[in-house]
N, C-alpha and C. Protein backbone atom coordinates (compact mmCIF):
# COMPACT_ATOMS: atom_id res chain seq x y z
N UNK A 1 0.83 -1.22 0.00
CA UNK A 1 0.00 0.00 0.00
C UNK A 1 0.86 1.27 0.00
N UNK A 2 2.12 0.81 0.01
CA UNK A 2 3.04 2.02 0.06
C UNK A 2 2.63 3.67 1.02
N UNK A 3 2.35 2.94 2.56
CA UNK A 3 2.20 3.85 3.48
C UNK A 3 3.09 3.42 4.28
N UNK A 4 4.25 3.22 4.74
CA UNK A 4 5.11 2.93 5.22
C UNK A 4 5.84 4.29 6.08
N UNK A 5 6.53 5.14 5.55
CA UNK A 5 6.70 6.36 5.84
C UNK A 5 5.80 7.78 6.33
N UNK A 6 4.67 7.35 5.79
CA UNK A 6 3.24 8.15 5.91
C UNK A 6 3.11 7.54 7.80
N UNK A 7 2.81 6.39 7.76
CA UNK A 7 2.51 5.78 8.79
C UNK A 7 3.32 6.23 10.08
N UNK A 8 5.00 6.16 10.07
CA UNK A 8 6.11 6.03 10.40
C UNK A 8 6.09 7.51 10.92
N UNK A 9 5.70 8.81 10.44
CA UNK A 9 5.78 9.96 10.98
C UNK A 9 4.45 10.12 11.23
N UNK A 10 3.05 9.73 11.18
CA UNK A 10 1.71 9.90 12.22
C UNK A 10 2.39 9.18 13.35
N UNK A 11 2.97 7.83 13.42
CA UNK A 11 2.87 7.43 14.88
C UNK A 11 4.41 8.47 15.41
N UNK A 12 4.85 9.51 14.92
CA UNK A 12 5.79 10.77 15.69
C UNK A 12 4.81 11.81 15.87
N UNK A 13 3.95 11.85 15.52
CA UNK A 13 2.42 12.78 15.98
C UNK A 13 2.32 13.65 15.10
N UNK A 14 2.99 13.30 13.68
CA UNK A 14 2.51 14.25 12.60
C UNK A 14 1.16 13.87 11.69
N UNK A 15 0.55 15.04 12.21
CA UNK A 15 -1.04 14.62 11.42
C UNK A 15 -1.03 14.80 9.71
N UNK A 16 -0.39 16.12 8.96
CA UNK A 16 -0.45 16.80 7.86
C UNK A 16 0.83 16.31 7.41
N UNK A 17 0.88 15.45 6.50
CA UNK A 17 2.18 14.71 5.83
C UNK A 17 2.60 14.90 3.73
N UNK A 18 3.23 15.57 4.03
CA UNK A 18 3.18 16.12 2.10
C UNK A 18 4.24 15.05 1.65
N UNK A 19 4.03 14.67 0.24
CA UNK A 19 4.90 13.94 -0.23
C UNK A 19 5.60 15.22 -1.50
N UNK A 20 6.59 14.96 -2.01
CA UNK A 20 7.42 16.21 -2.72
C UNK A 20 7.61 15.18 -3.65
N UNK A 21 7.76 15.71 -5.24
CA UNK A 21 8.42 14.94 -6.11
C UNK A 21 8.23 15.72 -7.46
N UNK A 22 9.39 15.62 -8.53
CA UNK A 22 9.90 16.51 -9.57
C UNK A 22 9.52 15.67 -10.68
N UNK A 23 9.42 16.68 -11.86
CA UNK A 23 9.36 16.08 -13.22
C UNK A 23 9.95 17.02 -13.94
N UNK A 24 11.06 16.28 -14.86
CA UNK A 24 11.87 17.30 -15.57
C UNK A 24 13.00 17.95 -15.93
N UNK A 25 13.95 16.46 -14.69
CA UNK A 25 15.40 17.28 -14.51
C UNK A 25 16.24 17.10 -15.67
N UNK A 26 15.92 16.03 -16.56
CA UNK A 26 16.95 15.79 -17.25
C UNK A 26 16.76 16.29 -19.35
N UNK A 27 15.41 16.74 -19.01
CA UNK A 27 14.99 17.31 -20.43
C UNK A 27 15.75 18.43 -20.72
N UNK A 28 16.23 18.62 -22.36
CA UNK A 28 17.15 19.46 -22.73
C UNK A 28 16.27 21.17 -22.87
N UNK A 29 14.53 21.04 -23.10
CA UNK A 29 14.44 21.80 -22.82
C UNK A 29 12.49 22.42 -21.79
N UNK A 30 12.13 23.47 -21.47
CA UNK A 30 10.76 23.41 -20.91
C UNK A 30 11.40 23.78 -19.57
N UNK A 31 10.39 23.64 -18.41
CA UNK A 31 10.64 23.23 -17.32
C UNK A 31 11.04 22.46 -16.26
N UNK A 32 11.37 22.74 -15.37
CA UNK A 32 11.29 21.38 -14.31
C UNK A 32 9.90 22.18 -12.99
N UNK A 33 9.42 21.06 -12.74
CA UNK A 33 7.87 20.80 -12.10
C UNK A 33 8.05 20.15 -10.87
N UNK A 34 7.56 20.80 -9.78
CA UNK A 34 7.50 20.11 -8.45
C UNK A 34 6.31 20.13 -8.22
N UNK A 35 5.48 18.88 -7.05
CA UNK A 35 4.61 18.79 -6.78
C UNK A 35 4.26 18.21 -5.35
N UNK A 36 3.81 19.19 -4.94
CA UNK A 36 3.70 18.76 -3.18
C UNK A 36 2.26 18.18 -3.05
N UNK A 37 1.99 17.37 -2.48
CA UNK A 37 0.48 16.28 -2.28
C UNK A 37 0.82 15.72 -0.47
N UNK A 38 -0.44 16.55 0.11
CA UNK A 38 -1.04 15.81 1.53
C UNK A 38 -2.50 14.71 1.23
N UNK A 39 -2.33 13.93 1.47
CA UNK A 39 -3.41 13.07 0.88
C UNK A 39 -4.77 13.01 2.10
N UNK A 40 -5.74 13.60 1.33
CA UNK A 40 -6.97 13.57 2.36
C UNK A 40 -7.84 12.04 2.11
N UNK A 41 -7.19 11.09 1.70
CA UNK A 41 -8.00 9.39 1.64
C UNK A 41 -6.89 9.21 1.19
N UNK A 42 -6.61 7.57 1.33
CA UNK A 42 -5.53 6.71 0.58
C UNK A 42 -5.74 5.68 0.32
N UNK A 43 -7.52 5.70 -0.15
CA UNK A 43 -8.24 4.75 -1.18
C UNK A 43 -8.55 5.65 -2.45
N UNK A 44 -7.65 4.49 -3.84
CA UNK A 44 -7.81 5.19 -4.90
C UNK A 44 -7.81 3.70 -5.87
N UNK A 45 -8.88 3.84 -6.69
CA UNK A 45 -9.58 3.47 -8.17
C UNK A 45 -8.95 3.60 -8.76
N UNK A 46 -7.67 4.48 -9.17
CA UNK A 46 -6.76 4.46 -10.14
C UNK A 46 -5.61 3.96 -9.38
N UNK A 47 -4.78 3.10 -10.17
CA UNK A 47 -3.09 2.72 -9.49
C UNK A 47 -2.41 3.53 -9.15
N UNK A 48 -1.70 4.16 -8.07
CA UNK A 48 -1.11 5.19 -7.66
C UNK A 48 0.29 4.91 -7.84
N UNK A 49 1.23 4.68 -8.52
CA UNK A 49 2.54 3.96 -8.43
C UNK A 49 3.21 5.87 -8.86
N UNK A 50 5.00 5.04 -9.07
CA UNK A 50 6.05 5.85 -9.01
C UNK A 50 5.36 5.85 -11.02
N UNK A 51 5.49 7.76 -10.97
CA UNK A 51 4.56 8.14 -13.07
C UNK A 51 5.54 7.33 -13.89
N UNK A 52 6.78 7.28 -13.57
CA UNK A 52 7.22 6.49 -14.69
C UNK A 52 6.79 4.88 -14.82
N UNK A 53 6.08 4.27 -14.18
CA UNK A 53 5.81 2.62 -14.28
C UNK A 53 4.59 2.68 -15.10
N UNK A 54 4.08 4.34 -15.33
CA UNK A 54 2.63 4.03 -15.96
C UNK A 54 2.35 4.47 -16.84
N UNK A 55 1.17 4.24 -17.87
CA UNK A 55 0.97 4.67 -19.11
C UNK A 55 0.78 5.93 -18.68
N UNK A 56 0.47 7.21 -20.05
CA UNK A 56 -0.09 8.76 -19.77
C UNK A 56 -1.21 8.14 -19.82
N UNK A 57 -1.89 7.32 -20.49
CA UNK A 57 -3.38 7.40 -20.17
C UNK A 57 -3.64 7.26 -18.63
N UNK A 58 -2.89 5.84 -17.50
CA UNK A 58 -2.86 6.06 -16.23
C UNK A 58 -2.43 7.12 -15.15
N UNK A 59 -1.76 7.95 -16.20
CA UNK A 59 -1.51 8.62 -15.32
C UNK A 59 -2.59 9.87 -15.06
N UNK A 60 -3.54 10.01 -16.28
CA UNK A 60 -4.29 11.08 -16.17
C UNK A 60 -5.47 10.54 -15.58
N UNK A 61 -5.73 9.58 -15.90
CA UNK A 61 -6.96 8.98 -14.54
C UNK A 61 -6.88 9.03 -13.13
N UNK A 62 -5.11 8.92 -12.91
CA UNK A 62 -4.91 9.16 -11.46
C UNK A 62 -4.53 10.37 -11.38
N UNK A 63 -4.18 11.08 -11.95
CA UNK A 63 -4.19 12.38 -11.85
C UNK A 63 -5.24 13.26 -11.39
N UNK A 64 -6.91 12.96 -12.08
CA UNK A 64 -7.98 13.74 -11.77
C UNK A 64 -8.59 13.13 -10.36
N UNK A 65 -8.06 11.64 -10.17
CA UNK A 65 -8.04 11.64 -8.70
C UNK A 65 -7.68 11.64 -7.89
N UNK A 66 -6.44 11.69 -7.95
CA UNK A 66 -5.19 13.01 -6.84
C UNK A 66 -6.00 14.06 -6.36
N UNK A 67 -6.41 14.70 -7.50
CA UNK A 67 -6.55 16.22 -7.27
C UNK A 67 -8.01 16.24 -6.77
N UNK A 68 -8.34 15.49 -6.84
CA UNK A 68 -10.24 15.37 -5.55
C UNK A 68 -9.37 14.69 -4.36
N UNK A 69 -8.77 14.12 -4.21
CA UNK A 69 -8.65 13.61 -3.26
C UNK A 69 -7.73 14.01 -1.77
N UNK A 70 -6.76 14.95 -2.51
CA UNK A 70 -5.63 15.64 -1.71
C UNK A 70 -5.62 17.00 -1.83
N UNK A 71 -4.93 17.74 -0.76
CA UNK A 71 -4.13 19.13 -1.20
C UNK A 71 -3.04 19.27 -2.03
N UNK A 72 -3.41 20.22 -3.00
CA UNK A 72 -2.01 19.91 -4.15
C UNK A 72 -1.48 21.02 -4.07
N UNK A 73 0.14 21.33 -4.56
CA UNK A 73 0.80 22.64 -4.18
C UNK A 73 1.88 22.10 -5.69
N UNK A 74 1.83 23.38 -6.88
CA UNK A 74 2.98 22.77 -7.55
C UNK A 74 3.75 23.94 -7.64
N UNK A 75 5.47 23.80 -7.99
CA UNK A 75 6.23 24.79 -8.39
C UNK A 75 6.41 24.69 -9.75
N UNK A 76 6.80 25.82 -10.07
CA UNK A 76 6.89 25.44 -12.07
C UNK A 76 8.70 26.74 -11.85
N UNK A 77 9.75 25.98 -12.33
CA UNK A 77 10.85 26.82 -12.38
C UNK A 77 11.30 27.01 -13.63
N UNK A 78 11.34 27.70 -14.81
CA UNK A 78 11.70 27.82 -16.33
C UNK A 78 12.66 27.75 -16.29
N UNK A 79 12.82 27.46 -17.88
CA UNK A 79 14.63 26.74 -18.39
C UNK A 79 15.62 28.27 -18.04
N UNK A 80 14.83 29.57 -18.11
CA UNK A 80 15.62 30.52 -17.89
C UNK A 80 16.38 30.40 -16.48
N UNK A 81 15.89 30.16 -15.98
CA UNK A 81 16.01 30.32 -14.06
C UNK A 81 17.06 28.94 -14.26
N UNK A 82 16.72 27.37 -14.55
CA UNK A 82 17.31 27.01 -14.86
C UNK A 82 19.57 26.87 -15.15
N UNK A 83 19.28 27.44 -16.71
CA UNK A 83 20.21 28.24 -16.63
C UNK A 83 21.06 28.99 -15.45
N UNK A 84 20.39 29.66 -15.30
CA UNK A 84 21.02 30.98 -14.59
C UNK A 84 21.33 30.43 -12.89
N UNK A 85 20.87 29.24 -12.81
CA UNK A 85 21.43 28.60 -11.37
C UNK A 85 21.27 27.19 -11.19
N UNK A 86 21.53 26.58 -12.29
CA UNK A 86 21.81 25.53 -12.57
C UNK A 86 20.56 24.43 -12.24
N UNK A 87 20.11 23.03 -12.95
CA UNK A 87 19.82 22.26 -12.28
C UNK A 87 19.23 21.72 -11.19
N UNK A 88 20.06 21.56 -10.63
CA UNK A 88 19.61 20.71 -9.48
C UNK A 88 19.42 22.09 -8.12
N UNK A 89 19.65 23.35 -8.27
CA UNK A 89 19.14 24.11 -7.62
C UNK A 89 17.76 24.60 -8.25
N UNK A 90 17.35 24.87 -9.29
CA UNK A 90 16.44 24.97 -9.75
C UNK A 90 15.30 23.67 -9.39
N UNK A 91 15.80 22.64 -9.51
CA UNK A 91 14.30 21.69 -8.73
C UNK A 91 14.13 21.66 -7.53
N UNK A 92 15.79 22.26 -6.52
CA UNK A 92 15.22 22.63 -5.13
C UNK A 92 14.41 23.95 -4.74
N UNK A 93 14.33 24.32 -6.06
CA UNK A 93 13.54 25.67 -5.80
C UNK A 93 12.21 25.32 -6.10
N UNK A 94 11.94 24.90 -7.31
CA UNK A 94 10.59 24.20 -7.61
C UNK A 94 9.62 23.24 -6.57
N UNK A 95 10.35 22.58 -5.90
CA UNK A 95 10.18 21.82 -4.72
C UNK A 95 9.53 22.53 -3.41
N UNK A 96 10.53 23.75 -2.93
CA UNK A 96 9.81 24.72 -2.00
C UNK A 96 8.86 24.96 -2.99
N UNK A 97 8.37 25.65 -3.90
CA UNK A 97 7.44 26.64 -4.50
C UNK A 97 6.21 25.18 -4.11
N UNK A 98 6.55 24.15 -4.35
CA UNK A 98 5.50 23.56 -4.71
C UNK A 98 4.89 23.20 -3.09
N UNK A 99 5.95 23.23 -1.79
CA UNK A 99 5.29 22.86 -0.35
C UNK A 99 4.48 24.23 -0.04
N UNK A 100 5.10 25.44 -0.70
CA UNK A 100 4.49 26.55 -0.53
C UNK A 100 3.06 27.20 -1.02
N UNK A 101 2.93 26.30 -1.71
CA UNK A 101 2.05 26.50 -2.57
C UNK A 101 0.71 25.82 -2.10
N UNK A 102 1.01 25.06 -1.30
CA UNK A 102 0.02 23.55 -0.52
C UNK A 102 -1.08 24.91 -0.11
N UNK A 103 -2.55 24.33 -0.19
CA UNK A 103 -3.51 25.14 1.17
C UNK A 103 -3.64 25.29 2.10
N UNK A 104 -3.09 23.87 2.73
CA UNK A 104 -2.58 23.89 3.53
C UNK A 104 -1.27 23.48 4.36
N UNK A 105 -1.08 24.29 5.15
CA UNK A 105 0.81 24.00 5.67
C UNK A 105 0.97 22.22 6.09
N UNK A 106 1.89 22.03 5.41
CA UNK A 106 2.26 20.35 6.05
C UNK A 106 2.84 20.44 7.45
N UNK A 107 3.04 19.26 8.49
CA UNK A 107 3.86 19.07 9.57
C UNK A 107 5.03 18.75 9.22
N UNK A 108 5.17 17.57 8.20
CA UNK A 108 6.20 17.00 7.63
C UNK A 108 6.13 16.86 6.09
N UNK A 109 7.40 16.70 5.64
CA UNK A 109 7.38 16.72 4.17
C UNK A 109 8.20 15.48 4.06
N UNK A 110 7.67 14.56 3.09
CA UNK A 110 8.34 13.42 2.19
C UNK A 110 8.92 14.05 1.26
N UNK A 111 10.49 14.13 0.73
CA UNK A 111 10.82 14.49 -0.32
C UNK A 111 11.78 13.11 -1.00
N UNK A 112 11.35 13.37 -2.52
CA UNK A 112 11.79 12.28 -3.29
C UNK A 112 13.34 12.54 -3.55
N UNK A 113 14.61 11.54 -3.46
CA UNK A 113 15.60 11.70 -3.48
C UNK A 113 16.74 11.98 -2.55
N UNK A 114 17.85 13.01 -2.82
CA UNK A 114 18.95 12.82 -1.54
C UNK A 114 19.10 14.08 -1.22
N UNK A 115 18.71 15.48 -1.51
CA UNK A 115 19.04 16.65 -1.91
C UNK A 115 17.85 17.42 -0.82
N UNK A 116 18.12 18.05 0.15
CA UNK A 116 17.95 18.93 0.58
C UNK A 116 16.95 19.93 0.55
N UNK A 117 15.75 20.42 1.05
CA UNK A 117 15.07 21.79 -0.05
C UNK A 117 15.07 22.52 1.23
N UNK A 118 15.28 23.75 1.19
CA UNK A 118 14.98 24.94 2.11
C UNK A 118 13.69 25.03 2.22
N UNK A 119 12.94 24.48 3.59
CA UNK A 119 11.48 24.84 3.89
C UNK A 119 11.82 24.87 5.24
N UNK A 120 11.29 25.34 5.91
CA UNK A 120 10.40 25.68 7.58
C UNK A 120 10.54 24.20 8.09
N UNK A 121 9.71 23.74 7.76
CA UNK A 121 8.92 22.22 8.70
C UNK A 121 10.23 21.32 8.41
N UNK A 122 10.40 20.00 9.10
CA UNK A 122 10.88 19.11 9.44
C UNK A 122 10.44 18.13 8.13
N UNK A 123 11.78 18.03 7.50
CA UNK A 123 11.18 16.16 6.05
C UNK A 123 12.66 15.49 5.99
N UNK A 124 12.07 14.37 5.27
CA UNK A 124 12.58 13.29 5.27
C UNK A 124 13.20 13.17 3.97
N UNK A 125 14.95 12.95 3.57
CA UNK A 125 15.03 12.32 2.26
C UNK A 125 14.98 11.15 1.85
N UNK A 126 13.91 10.57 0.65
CA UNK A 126 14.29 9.30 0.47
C UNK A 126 14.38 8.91 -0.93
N UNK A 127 15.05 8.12 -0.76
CA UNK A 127 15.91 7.54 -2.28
C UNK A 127 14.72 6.93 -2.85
N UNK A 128 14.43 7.15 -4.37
CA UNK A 128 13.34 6.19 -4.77
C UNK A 128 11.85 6.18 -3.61
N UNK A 129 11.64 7.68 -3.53
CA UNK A 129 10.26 7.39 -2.72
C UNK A 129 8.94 7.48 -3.31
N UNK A 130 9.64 7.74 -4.56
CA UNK A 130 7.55 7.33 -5.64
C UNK A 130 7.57 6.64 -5.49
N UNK A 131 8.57 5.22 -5.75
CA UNK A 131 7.94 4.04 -5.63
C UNK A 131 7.39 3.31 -3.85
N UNK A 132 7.80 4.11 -3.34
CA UNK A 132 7.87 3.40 -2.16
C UNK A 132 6.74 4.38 -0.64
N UNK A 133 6.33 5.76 -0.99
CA UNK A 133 5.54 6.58 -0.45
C UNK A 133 4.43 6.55 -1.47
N UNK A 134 2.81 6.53 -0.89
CA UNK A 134 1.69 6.78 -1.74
C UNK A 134 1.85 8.48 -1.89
N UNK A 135 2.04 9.42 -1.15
CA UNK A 135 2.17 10.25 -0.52
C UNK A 135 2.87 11.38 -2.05
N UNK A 136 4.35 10.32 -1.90
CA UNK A 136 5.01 10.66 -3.00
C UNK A 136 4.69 10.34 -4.48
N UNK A 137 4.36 9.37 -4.60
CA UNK A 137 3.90 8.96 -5.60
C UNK A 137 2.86 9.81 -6.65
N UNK A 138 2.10 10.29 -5.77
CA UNK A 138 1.07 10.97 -6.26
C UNK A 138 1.69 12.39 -6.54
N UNK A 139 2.74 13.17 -5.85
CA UNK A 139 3.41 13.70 -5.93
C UNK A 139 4.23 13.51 -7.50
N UNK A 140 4.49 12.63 -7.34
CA UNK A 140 5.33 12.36 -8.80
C UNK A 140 4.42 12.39 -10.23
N UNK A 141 3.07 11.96 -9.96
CA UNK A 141 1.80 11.88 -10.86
C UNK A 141 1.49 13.45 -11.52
N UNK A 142 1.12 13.77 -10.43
CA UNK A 142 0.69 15.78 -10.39
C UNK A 142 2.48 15.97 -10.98
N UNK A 143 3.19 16.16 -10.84
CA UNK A 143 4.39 16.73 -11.62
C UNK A 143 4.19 16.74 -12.70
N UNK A 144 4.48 15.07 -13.00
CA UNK A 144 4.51 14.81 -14.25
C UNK A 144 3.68 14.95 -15.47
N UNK A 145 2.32 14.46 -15.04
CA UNK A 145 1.20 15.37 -16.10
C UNK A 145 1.22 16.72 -16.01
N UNK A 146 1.51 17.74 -15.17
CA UNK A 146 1.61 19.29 -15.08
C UNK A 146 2.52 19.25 -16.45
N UNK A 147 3.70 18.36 -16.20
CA UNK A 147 4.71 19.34 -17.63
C UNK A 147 4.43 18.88 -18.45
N UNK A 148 3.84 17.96 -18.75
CA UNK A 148 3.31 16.98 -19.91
C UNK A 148 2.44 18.06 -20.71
N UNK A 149 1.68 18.21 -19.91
CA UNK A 149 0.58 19.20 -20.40
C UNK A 149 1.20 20.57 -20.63
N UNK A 150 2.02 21.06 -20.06
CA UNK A 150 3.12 22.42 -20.55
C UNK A 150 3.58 21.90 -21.89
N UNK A 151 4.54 21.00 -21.89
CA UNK A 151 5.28 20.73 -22.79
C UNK A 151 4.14 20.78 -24.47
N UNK A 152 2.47 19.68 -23.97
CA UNK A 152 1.83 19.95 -25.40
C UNK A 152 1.64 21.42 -25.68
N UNK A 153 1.50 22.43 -24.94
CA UNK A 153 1.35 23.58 -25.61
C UNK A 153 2.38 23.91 -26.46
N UNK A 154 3.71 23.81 -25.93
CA UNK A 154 5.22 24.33 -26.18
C UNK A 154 4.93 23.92 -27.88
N UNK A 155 4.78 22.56 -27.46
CA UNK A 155 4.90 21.65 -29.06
C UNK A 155 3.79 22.33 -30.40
N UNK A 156 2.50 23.16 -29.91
CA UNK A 156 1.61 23.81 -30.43
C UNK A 156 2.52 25.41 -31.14
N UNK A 157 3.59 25.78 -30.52
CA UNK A 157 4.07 26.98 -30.96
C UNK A 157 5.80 26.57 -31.59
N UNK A 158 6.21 25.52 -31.06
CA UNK A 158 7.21 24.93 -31.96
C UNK A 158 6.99 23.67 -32.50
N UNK A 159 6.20 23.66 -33.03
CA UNK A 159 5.70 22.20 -33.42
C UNK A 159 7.19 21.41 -34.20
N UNK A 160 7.91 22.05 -34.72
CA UNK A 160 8.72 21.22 -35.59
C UNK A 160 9.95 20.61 -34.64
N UNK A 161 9.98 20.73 -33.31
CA UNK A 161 10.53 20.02 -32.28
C UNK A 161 9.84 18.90 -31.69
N UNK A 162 9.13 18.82 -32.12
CA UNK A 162 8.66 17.58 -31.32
C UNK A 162 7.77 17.60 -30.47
N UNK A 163 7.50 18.54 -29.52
CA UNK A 163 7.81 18.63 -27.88
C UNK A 163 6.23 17.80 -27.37
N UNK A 164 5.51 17.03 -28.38
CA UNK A 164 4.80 16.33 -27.90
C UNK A 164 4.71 14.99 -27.93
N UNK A 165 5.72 14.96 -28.18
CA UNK A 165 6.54 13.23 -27.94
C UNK A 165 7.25 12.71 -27.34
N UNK A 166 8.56 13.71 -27.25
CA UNK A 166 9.94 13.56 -26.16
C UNK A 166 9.59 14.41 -25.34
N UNK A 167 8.72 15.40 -24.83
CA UNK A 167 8.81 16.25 -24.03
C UNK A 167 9.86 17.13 -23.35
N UNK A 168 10.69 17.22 -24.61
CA UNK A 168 11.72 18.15 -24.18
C UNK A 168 13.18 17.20 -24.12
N UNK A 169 12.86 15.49 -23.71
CA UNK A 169 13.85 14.94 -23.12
C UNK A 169 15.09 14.65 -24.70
N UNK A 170 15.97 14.20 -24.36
CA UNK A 170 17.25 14.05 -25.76
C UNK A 170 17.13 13.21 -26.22
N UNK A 171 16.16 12.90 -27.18
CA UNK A 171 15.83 11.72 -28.31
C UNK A 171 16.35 11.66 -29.00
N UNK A 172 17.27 10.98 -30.10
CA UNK A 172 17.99 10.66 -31.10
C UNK A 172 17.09 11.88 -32.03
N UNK A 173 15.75 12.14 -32.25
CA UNK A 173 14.65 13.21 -33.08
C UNK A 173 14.66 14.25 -32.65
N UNK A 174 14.76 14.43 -31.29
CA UNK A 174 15.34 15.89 -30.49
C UNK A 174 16.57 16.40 -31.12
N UNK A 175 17.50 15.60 -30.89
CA UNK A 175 19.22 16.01 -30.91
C UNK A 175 19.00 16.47 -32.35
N UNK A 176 18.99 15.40 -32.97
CA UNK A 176 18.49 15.79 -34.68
C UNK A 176 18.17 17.49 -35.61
N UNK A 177 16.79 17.03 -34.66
CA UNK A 177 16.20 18.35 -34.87
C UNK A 177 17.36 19.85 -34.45
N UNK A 178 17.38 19.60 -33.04
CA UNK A 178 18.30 20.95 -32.42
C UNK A 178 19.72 20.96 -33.33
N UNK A 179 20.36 19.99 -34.34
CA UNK A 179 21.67 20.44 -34.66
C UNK A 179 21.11 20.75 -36.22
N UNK A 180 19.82 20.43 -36.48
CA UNK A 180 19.79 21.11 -38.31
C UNK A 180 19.38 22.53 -37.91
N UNK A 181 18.00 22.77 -37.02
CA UNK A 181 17.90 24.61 -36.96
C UNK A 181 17.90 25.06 -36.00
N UNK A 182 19.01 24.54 -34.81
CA UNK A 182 19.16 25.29 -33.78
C UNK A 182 18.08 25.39 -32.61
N UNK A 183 18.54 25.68 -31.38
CA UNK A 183 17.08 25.85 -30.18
C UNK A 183 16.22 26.76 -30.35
N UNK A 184 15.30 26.44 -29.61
CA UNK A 184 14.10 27.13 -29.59
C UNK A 184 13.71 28.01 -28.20
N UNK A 185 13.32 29.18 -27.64
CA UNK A 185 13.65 30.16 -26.91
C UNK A 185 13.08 29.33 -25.69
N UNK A 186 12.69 27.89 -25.25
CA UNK A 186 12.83 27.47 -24.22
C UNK A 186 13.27 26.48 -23.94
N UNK A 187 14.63 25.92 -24.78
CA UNK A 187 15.61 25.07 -24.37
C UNK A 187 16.49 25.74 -23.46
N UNK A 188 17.18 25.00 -22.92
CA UNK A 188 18.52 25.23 -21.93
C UNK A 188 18.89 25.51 -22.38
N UNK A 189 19.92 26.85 -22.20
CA UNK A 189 21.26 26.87 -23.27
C UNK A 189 22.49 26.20 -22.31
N UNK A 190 22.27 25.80 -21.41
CA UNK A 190 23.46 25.51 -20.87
C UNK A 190 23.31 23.89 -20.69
N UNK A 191 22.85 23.67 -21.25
CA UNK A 191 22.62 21.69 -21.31
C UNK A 191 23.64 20.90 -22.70
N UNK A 192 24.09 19.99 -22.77
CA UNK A 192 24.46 19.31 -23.49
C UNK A 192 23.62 19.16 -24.87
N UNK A 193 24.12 19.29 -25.46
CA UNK A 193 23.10 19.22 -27.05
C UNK A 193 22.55 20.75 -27.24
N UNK A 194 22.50 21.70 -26.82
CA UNK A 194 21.95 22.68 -26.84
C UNK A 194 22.73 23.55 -27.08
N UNK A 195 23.89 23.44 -25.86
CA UNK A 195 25.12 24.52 -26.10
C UNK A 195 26.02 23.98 -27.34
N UNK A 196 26.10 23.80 -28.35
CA UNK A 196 26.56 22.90 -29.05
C UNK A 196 27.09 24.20 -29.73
């Protein structure tokens, strides 16, 4: 049931428990997407797993029931910001935006991975915690359809990139594309294949 950790900080007397989780770090271009989720039930009709084990069609079924079911909080950080402070500070920024963003304040925060985020409250890092927090998981769901759904617009105004297939990420059709006519004003310029 992947409440393990959920469980593990109610019996430390935390009632309000957010799970944290990103979509986006490694695409050459778009955003990176954080998504903070306190779960108000943790009975769900749709499979709640870590977004990458599941189709987009599963993921948008569990997606519209995430979002009845929990408080959702997302950060959205652009490839500009990106840039300009690299990476992996940019999804710790996305990450706060997205606990900040909650309706309501968490006690504790689940965050996915090993990395640190500057918030207030007391959380936990854990390695691989979509697969292993419902909490997070759902967290990882709400990310990931958020940029999914960014990215189809992107693909509506640069259509000749792709960006509704690879979503930004370095496809043999990506790379392709970016070395015959060059990036498009929301790739990285400071990513591999881009700065070329």
């Amino acid at each position: 049931m992947m409440l393990y950790y959920e469980r593990k900080y109610k019996r430390k007397g935390y009632k309000l428990i957010a799970g944290v989780d990103e979509a986006g770090r490694g695409p050459l271009a778009g955003p990176v997407v954080s998504a903070a989720v306190i779960l108000k039930s943790v009975s769900f009709k749709n499979r709640i797993d870590d977004s990458k084990a599941l189709s987009a069609k599963q993921r948008e079924s569990a997606y519209i029931e995430i979002r009845q079911k929990a408080f959702v909080g997302v950060g959205i950080v652009d490839e500009k910001l990106i840039d300009k402070v690299n990476i992996l500070q940019a999804t710790r920024l996305s990450m706060k935006l997205a606990v900040s963003f909650l309706p309501v304040a968490p006690e504790f925060v689940l965050v996915d991975g090993n990395s640190p985020i500057d918030i207030e409250m007391p959380f936990d890092n854990i390695i691989d915690a979509d697969a292993k927090s419902l909490s997070v998981a759902s967290a990882s769901i709400i990310a990931k359809v958020t940029r999914d759904r960014i990215m189809a617009i992107y693909h509506k105004l640069w259509p000749e990139y792709g960006f509704s297939r690879h979503k930004g990420y370095g496809t043999k059709e990506h790379i392709d594309v970016l070395r015959k006519i060059g990036p498009s004003p929301i790739h990285r310029a400071t990513f591999k294949y881009v700065s070329l």
